[in-house]
PDB file of N, CA and C in Angstrom:
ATOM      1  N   UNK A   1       3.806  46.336 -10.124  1.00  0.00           N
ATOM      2  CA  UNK A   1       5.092  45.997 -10.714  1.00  0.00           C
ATOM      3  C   UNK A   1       5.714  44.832  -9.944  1.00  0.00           C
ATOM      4  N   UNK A   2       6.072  43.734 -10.818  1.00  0.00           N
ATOM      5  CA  UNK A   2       6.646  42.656 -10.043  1.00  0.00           C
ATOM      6  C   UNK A   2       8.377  42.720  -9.881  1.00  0.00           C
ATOM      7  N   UNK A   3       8.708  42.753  -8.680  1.00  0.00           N
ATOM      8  CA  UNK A   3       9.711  42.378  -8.111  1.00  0.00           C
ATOM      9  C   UNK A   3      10.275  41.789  -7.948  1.00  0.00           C
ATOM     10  N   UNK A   4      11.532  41.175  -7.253  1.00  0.00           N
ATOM     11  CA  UNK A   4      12.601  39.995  -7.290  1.00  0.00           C
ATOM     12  C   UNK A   4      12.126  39.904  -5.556  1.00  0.00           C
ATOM     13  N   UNK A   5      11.632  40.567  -4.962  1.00  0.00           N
ATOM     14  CA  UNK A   5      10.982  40.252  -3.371  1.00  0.00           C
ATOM     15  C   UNK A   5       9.617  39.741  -3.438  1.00  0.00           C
ATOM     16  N   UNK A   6       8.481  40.123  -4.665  1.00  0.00           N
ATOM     17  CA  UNK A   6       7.050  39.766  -4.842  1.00  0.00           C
ATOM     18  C   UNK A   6       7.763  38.069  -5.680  1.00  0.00           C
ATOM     19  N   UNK A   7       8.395  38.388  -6.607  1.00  0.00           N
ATOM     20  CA  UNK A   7       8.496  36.792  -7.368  1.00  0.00           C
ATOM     21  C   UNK A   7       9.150  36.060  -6.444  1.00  0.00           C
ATOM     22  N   UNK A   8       9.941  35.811  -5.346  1.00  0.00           N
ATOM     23  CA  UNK A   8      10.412  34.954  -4.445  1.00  0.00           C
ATOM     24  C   UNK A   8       9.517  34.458  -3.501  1.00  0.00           C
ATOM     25  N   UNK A   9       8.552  35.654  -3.297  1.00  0.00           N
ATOM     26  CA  UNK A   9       7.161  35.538  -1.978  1.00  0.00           C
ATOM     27  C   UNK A   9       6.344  34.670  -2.971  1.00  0.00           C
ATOM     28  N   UNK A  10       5.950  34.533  -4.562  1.00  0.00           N
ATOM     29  CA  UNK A  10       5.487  34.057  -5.055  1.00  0.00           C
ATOM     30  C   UNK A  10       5.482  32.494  -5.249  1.00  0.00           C
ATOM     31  N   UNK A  11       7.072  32.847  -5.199  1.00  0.00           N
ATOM     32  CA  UNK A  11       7.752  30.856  -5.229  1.00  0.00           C
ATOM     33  C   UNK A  11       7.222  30.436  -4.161  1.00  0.00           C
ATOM     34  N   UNK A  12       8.057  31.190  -2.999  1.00  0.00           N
ATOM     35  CA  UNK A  12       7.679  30.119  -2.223  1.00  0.00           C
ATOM     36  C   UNK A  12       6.713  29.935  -1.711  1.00  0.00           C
ATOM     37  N   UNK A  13       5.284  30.950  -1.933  1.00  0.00           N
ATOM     38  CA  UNK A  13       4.029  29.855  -1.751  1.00  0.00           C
ATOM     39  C   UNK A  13       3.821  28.531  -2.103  1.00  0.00           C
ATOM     40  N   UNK A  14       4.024  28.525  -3.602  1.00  0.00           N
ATOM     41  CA  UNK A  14       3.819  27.101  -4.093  1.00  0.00           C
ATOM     42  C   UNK A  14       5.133  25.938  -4.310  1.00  0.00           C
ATOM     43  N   UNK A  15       6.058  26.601  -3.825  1.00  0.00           N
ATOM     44  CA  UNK A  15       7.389  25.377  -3.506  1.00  0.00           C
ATOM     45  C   UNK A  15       6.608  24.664  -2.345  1.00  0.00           C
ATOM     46  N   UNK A  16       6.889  23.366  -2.111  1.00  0.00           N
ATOM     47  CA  UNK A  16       6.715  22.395  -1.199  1.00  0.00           C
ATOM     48  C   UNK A  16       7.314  22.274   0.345  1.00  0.00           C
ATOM     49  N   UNK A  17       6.812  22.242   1.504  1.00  0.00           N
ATOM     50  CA  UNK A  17       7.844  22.578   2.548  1.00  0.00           C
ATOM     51  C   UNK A  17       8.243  21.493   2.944  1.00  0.00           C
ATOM     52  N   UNK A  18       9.127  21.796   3.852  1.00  0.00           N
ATOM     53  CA  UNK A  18      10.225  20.502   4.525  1.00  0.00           C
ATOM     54  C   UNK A  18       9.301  19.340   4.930  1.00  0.00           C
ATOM     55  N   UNK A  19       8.129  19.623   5.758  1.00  0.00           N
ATOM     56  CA  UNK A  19       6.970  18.482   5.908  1.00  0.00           C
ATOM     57  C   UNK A  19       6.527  17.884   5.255  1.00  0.00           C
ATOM     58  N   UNK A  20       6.234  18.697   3.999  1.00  0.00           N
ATOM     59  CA  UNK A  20       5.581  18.243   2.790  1.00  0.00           C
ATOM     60  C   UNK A  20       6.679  17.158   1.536  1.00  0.00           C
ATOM     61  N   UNK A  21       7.739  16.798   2.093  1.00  0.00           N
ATOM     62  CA  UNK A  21       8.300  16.299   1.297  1.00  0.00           C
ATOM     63  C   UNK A  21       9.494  15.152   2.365  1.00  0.00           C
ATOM     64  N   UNK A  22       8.716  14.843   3.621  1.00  0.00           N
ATOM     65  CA  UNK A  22       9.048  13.624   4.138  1.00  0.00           C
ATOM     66  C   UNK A  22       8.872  12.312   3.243  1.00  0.00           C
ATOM     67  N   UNK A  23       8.266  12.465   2.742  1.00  0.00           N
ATOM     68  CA  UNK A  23       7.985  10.635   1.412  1.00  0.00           C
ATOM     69  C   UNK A  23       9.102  10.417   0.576  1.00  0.00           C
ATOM     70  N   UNK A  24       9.807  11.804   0.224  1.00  0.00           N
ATOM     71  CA  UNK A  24      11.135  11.538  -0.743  1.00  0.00           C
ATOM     72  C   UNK A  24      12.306  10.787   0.585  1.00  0.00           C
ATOM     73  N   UNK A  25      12.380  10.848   1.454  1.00  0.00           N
ATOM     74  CA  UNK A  25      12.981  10.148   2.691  1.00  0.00           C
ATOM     75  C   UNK A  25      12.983   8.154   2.406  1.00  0.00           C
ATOM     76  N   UNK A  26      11.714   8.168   2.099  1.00  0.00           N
ATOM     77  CA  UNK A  26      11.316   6.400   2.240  1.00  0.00           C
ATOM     78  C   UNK A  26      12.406   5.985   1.478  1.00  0.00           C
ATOM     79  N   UNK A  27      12.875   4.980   1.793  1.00  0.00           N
ATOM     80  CA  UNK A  27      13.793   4.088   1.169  1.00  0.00           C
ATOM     81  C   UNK A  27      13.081   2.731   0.534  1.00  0.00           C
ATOM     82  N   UNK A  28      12.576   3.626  -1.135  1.00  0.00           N
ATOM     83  CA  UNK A  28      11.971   2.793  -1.816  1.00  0.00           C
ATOM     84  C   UNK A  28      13.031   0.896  -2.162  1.00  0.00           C
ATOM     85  N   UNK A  29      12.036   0.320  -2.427  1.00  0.00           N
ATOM     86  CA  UNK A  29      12.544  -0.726  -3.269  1.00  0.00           C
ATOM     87  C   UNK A  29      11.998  -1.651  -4.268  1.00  0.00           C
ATOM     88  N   UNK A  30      12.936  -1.997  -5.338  1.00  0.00           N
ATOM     89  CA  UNK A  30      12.296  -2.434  -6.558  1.00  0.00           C
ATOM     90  C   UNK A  30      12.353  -4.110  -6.590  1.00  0.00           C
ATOM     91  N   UNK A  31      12.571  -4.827  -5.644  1.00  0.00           N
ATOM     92  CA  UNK A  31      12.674  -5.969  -5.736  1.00  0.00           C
ATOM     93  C   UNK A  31      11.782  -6.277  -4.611  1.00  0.00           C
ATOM     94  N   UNK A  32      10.408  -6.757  -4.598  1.00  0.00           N
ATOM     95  CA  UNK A  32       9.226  -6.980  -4.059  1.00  0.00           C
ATOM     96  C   UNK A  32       9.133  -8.367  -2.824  1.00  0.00           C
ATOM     97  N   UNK A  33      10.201  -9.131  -2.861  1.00  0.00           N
ATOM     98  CA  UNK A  33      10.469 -10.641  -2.127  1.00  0.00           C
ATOM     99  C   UNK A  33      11.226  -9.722  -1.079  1.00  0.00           C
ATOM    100  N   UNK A  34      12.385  -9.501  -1.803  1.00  0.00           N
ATOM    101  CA  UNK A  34      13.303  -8.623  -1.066  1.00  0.00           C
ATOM    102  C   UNK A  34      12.480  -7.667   0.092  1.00  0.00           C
ATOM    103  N   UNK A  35      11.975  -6.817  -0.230  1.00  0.00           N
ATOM    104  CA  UNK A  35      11.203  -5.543   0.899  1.00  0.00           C
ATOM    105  C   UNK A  35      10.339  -6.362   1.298  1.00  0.00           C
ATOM    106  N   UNK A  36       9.905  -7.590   1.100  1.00  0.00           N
ATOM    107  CA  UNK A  36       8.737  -8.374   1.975  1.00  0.00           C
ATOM    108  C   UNK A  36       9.000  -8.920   3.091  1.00  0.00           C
ATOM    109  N   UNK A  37      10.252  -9.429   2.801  1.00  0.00           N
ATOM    110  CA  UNK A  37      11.380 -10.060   3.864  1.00  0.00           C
ATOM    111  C   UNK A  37      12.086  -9.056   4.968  1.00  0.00           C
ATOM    112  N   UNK A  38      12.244  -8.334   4.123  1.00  0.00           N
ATOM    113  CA  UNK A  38      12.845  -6.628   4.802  1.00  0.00           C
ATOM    114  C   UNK A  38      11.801  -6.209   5.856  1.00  0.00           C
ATOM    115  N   UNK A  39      10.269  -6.333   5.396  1.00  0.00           N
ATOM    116  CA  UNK A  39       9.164  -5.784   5.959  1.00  0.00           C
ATOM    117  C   UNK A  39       8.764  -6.430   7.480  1.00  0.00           C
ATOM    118  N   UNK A  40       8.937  -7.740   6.975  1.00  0.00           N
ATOM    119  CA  UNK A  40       9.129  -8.970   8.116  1.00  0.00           C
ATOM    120  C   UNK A  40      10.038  -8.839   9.336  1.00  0.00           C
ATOM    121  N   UNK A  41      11.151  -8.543   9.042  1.00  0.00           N
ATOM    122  CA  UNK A  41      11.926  -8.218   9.261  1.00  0.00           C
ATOM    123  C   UNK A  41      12.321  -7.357  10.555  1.00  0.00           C
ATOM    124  N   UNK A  42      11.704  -6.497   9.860  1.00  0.00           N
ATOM    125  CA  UNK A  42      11.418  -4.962  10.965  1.00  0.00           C
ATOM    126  C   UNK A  42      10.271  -4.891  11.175  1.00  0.00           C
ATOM    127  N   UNK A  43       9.226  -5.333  10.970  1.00  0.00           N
ATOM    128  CA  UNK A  43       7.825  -5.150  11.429  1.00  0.00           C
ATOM    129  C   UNK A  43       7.711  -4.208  11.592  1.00  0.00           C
ATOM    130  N   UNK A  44       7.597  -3.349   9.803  1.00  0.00           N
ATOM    131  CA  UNK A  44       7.034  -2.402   9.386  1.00  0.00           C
ATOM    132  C   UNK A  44       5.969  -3.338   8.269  1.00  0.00           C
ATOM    133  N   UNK A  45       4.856  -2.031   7.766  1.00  0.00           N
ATOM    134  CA  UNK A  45       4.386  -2.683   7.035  1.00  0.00           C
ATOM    135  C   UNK A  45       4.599  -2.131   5.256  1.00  0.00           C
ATOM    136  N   UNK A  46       4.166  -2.797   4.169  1.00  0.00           N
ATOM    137  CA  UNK A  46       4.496  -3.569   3.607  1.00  0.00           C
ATOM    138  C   UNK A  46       3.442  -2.136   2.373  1.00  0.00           C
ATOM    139  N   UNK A  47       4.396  -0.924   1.340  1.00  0.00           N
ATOM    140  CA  UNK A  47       2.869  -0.422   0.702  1.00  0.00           C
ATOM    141  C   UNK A  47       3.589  -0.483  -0.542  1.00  0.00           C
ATOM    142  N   UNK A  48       2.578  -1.019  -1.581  1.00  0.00           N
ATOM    143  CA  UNK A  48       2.510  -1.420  -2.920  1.00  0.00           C
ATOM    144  C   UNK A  48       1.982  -0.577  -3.633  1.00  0.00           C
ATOM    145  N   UNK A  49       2.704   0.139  -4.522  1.00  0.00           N
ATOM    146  CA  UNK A  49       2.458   1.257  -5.539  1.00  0.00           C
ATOM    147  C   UNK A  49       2.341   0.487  -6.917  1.00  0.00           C
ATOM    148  N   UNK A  50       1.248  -0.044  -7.070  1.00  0.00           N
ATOM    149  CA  UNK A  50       0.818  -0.432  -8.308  1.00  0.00           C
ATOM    150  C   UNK A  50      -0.062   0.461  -9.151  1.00  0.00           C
ATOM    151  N   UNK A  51      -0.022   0.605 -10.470  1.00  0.00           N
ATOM    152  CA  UNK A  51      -0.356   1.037 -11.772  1.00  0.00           C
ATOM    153  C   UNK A  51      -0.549   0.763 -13.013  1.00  0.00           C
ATOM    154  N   UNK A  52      -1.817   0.858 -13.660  1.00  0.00           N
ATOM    155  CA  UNK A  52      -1.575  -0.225 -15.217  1.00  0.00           C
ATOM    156  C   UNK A  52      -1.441   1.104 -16.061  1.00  0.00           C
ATOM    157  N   UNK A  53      -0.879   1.382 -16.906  1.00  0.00           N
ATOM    158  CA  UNK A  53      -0.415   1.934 -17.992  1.00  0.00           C
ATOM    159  C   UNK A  53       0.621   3.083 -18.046  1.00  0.00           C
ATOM    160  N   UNK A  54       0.625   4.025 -19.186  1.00  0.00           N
ATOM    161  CA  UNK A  54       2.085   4.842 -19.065  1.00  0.00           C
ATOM    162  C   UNK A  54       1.413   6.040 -17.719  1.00  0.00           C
ATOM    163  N   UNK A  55       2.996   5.843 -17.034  1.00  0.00           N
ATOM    164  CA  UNK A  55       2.178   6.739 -15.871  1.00  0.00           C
ATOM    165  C   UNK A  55       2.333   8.299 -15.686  1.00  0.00           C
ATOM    166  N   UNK A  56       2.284   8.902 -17.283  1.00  0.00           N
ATOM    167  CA  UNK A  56       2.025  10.295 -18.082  1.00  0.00           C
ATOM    168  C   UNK A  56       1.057  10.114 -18.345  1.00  0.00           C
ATOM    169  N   UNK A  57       0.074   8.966 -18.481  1.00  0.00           N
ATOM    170  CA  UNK A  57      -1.137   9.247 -18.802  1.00  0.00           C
ATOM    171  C   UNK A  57      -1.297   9.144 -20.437  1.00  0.00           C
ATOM    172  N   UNK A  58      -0.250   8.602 -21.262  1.00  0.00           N
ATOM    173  CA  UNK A  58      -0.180   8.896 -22.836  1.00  0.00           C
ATOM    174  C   UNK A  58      -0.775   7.333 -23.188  1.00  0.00           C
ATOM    175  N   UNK A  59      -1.027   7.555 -24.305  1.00  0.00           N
ATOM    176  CA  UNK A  59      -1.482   6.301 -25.142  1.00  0.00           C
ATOM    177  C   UNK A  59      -0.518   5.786 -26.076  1.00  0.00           C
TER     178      UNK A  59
END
């Protein structure tokens, strides 16, 4: 018999933990000159999330 203590133990197996969701932190940006200069800048480096088509995967 499922429970409100078994369905919570259930969540949070597959919820994501605090480690696992350091990347939502990055302080994306959409203007590519801009974060290059930025990158320069701070001498960090420089990662490009490129993709060709709908990125659901639909036609």
């Amino acid at each position: 018999m499922m429970t409100l203590d078994t369905l919570d133990q259930k969540i949070k197996v597959v919820l994501p933990t605090p480690e696992e969701e350091l990347w939502l932190q990055i302080p994306w940006r959409t203007n590519i000159m801009a974060a290059r200069l930025e990158a320069q800048r701070t001498g960090k480096p420089l990662y490009l999330w490129v993709m060709n088509g709908n990125p659901l995967g639909c036609v």
